[in-house]
C-alpha atoms as a PDB file:
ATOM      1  CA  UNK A   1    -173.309 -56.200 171.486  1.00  0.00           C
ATOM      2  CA  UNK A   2    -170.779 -54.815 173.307  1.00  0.00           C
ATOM      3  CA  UNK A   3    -169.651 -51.098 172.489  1.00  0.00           C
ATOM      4  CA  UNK A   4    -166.260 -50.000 171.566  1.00  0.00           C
ATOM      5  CA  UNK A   5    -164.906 -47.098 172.702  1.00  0.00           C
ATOM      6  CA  UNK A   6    -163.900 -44.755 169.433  1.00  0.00           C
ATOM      7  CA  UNK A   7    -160.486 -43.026 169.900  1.00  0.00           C
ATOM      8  CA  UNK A   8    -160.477 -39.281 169.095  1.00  0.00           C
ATOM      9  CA  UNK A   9    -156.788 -38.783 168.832  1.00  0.00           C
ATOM     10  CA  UNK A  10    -155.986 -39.861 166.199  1.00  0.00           C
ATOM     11  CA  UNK A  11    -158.847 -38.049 164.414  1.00  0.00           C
ATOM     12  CA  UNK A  12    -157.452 -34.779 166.188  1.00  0.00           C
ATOM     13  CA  UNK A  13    -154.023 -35.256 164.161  1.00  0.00           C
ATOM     14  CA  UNK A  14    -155.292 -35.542 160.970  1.00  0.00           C
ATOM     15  CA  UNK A  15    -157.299 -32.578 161.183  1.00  0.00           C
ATOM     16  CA  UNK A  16    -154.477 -30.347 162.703  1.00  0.00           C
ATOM     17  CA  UNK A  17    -152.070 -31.978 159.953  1.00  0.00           C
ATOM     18  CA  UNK A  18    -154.777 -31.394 156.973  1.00  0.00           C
ATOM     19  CA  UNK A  19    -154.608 -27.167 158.420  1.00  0.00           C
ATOM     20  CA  UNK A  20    -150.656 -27.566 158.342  1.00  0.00           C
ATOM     21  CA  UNK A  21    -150.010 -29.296 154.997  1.00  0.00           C
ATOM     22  CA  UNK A  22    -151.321 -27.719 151.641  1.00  0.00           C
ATOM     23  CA  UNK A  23    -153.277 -29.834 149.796  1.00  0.00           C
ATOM     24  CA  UNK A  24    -151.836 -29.244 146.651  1.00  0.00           C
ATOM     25  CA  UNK A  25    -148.611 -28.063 145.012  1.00  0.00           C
ATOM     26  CA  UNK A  26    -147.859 -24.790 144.471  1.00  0.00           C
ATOM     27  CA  UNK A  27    -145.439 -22.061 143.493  1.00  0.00           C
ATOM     28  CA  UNK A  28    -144.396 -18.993 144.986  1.00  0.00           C
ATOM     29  CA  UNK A  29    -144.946 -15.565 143.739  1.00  0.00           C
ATOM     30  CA  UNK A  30    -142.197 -13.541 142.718  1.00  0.00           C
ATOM     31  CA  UNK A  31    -141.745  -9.919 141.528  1.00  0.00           C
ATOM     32  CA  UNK A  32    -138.463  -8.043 139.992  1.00  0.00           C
ATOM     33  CA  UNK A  33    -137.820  -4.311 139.237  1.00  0.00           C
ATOM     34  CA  UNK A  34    -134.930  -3.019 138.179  1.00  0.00           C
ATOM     35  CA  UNK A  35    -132.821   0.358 139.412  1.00  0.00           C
ATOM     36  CA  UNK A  36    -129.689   2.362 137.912  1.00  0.00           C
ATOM     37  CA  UNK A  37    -126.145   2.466 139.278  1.00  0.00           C
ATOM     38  CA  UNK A  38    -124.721   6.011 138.594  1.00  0.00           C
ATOM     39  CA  UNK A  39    -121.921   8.153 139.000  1.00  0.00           C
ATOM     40  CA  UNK A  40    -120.152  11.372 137.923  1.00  0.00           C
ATOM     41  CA  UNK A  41    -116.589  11.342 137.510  1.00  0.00           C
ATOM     42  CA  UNK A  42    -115.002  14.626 138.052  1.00  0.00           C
ATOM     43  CA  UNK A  43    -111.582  15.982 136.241  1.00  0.00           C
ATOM     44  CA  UNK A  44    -108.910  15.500 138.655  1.00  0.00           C
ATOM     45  CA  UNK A  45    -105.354  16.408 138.233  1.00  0.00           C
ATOM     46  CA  UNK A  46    -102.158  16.132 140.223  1.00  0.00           C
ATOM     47  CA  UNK A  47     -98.968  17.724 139.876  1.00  0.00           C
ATOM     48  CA  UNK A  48     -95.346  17.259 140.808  1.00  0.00           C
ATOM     49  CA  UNK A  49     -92.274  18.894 139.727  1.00  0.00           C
ATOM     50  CA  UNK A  50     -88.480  17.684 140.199  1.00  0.00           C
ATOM     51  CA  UNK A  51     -85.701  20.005 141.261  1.00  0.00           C
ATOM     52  CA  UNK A  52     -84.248  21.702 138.611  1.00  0.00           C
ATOM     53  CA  UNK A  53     -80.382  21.389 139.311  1.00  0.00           C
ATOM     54  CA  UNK A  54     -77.958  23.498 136.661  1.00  0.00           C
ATOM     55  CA  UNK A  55     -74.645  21.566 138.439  1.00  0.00           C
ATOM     56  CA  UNK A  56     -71.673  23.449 138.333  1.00  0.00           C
ATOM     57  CA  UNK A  57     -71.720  27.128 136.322  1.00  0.00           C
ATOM     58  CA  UNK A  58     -68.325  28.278 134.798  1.00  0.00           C
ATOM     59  CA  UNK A  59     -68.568  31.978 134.601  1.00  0.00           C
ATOM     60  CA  UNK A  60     -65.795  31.893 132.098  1.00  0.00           C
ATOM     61  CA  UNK A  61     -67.240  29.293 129.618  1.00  0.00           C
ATOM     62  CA  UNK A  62     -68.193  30.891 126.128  1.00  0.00           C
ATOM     63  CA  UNK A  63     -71.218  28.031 126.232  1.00  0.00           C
ATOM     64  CA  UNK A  64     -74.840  28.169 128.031  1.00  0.00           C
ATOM     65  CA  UNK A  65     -75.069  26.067 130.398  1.00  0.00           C
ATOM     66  CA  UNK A  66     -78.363  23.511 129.670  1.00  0.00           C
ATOM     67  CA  UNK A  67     -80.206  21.294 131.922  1.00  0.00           C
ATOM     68  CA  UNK A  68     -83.469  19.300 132.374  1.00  0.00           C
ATOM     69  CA  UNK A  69     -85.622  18.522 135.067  1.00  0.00           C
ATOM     70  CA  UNK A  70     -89.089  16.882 135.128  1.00  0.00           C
ATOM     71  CA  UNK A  71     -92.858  17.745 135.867  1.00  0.00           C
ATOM     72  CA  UNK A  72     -95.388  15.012 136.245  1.00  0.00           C
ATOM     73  CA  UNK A  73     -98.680  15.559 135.411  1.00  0.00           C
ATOM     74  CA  UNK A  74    -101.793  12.891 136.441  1.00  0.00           C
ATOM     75  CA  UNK A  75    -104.869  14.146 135.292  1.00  0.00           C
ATOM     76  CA  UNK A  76    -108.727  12.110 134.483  1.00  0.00           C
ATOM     77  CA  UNK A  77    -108.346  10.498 130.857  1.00  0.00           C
ATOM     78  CA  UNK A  78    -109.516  13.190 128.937  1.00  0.00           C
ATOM     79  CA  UNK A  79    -108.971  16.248 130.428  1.00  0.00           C
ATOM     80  CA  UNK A  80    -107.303  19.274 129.063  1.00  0.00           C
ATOM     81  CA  UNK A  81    -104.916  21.090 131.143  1.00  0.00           C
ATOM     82  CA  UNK A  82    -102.471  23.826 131.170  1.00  0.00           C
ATOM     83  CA  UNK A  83     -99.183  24.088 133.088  1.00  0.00           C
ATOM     84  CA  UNK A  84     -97.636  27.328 133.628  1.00  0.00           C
ATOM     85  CA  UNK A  85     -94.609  28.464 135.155  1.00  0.00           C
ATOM     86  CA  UNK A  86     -94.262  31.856 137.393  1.00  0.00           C
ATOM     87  CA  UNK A  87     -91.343  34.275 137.507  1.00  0.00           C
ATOM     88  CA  UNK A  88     -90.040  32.501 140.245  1.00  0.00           C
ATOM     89  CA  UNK A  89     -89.097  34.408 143.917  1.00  0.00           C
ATOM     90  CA  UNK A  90     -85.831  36.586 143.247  1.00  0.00           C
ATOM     91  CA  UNK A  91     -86.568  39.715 142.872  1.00  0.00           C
ATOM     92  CA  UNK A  92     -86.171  41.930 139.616  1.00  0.00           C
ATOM     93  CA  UNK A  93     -86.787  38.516 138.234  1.00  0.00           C
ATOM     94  CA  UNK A  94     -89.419  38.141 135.873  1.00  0.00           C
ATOM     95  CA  UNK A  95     -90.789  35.600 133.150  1.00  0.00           C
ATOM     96  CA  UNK A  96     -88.765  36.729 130.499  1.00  0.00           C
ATOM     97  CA  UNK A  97     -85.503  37.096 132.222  1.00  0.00           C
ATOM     98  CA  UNK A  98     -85.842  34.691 135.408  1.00  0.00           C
ATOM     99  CA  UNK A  99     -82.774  35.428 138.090  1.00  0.00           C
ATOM    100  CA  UNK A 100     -80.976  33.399 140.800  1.00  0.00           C
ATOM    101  CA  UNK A 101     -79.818  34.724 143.620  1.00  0.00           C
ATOM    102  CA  UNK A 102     -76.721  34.446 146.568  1.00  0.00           C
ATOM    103  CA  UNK A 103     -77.416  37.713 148.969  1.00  0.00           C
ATOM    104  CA  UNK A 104     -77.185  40.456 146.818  1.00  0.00           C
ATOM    105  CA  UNK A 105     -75.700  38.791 143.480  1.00  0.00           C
ATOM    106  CA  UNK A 106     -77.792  37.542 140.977  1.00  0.00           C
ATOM    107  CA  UNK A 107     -77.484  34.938 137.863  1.00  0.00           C
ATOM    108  CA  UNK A 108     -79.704  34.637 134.531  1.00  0.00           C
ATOM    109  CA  UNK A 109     -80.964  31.941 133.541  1.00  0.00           C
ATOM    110  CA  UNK A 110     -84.669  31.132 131.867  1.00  0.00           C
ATOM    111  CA  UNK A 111     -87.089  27.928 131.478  1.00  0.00           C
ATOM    112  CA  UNK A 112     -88.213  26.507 127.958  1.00  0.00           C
ATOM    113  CA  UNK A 113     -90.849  24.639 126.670  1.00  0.00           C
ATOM    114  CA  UNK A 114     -88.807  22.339 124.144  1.00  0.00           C
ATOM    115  CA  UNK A 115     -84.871  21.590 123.705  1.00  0.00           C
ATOM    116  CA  UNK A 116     -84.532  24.123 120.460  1.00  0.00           C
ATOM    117  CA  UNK A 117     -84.933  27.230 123.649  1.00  0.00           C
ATOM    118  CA  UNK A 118     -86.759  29.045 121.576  1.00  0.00           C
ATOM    119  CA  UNK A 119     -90.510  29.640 123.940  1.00  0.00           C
ATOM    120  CA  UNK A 120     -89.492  30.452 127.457  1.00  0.00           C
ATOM    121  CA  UNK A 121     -92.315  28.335 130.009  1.00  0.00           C
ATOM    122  CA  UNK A 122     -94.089  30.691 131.672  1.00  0.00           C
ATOM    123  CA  UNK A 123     -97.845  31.705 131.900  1.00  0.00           C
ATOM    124  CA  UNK A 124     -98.729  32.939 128.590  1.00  0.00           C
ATOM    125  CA  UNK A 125     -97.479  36.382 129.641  1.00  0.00           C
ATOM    126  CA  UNK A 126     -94.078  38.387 128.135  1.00  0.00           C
ATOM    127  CA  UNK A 127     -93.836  36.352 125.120  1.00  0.00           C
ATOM    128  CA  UNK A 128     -94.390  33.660 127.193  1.00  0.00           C
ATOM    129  CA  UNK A 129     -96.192  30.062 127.018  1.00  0.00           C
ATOM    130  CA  UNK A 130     -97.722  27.217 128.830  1.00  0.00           C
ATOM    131  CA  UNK A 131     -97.704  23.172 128.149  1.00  0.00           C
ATOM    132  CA  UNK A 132    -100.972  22.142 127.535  1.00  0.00           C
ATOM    133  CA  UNK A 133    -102.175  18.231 127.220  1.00  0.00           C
ATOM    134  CA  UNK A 134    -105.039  15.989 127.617  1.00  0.00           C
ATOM    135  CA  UNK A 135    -104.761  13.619 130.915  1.00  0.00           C
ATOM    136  CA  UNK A 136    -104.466   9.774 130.000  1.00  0.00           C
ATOM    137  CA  UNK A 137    -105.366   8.572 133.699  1.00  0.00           C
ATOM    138  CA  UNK A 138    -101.730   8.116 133.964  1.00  0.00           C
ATOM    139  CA  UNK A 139     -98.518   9.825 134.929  1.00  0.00           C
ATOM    140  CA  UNK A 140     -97.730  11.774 131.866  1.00  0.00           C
ATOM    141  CA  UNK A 141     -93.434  13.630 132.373  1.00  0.00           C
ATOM    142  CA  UNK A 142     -93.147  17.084 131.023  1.00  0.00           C
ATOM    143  CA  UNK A 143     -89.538  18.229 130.219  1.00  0.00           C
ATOM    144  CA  UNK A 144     -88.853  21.451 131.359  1.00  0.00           C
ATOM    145  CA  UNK A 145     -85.346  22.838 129.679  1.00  0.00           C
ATOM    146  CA  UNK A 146     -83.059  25.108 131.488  1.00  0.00           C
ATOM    147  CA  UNK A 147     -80.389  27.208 129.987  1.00  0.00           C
ATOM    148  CA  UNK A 148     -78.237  29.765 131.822  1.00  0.00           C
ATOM    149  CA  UNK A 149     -76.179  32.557 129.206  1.00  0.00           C
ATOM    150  CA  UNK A 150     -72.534  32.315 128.937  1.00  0.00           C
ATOM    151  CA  UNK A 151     -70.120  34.637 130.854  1.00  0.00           C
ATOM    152  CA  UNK A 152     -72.303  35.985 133.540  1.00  0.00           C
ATOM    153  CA  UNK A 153     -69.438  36.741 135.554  1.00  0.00           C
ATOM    154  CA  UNK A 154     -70.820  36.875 138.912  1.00  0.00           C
ATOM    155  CA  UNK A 155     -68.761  35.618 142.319  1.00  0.00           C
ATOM    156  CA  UNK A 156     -68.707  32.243 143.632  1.00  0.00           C
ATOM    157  CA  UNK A 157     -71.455  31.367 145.649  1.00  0.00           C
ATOM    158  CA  UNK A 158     -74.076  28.924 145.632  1.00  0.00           C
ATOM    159  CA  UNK A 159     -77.254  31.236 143.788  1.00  0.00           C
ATOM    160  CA  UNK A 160     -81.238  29.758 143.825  1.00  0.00           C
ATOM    161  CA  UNK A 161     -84.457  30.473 143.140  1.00  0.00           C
ATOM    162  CA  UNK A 162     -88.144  28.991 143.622  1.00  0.00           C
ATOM    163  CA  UNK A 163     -90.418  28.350 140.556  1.00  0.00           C
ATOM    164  CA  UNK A 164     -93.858  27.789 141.156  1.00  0.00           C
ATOM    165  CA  UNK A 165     -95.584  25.298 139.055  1.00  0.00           C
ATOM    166  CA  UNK A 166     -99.475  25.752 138.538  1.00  0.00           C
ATOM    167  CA  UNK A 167    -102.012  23.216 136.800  1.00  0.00           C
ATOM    168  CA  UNK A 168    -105.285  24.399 135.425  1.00  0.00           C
ATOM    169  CA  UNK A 169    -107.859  21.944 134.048  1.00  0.00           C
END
């Protein structure tokens, strides 16, 4: 009988293919864990104020002269603020009895808190009073009302004066 040589390669594959495939099905593992997302919103406001323009003054009018200008307030949705209003720079000039100036003449005139003139805007000081609110997250307009007295009688001239606006919150 004649002898038949036995091939080992193919013997070799199956053995490195039975280490390579699984023999079975299975599933991977899997784990979960869970974390928090946090943050701490702050109160923020913002503040910007229009010019406050009285036009043209005539000395010799028996009527006040009125105005309006604006302040915009942006402040966090739900946080209380104040604004309040200083004496402004002329001097002599004070909360109660704010002044504009040209050189060395000087006009009245004050700020209010409401159209009826009757609570000058200021800082709580004098008589005084500030506009208080609670921020909405958006711009919120305060009105601030001017009014200069009739018959100042001062000269010509073109008078001013710097108000500071401050927010507190």
């Amino acid at each position: 009988m004649q002898k038949v040589p036995f091939n080992y390669t193919p013997c070799i594959i199956l053995a490195i293919a039975g280490v390579l495939l699984p023999l079975g099905t299975s599933s991977a593992a899997t784990d979960t864990d869970t974390f928090d997302v946090t943050v701490t919103v702050i109160a923020a406001c913002e503040i910007s104020a229009t010019d406050h323009d009285f036009g043209t003054y005539d000395a010799l009018s028996p009527s006040p002269l009125d105005s309006t200008s604006t302040i915009s307030v942006t402040c966090t949705s739900g946080a209380s603020y104040s604004v309040a209003l200083n004496a402004g720079t002329t001097g002599g000039g004070t909360i109660p009895a704010r002044l504009m100036t040209d050189g060395s003449n000087t006009l009245s005139y004050n700020l209010y808190t409401n159209s009826g003139y009757g609570t000058v805007w200021g800082d709580g000081t004098g008589g005084s009073s500030d506009v208080t609110g609670t921020g909405s997250g958006s711009v919120q307009d305060l009105t601030v009302y001017g009014r200069m007295p009739a018959g100042q009688g001062e000269p010509a001239g073109d008078y001013s004066d710097t108000v500071t606006a401050t927010i507190t919150y």
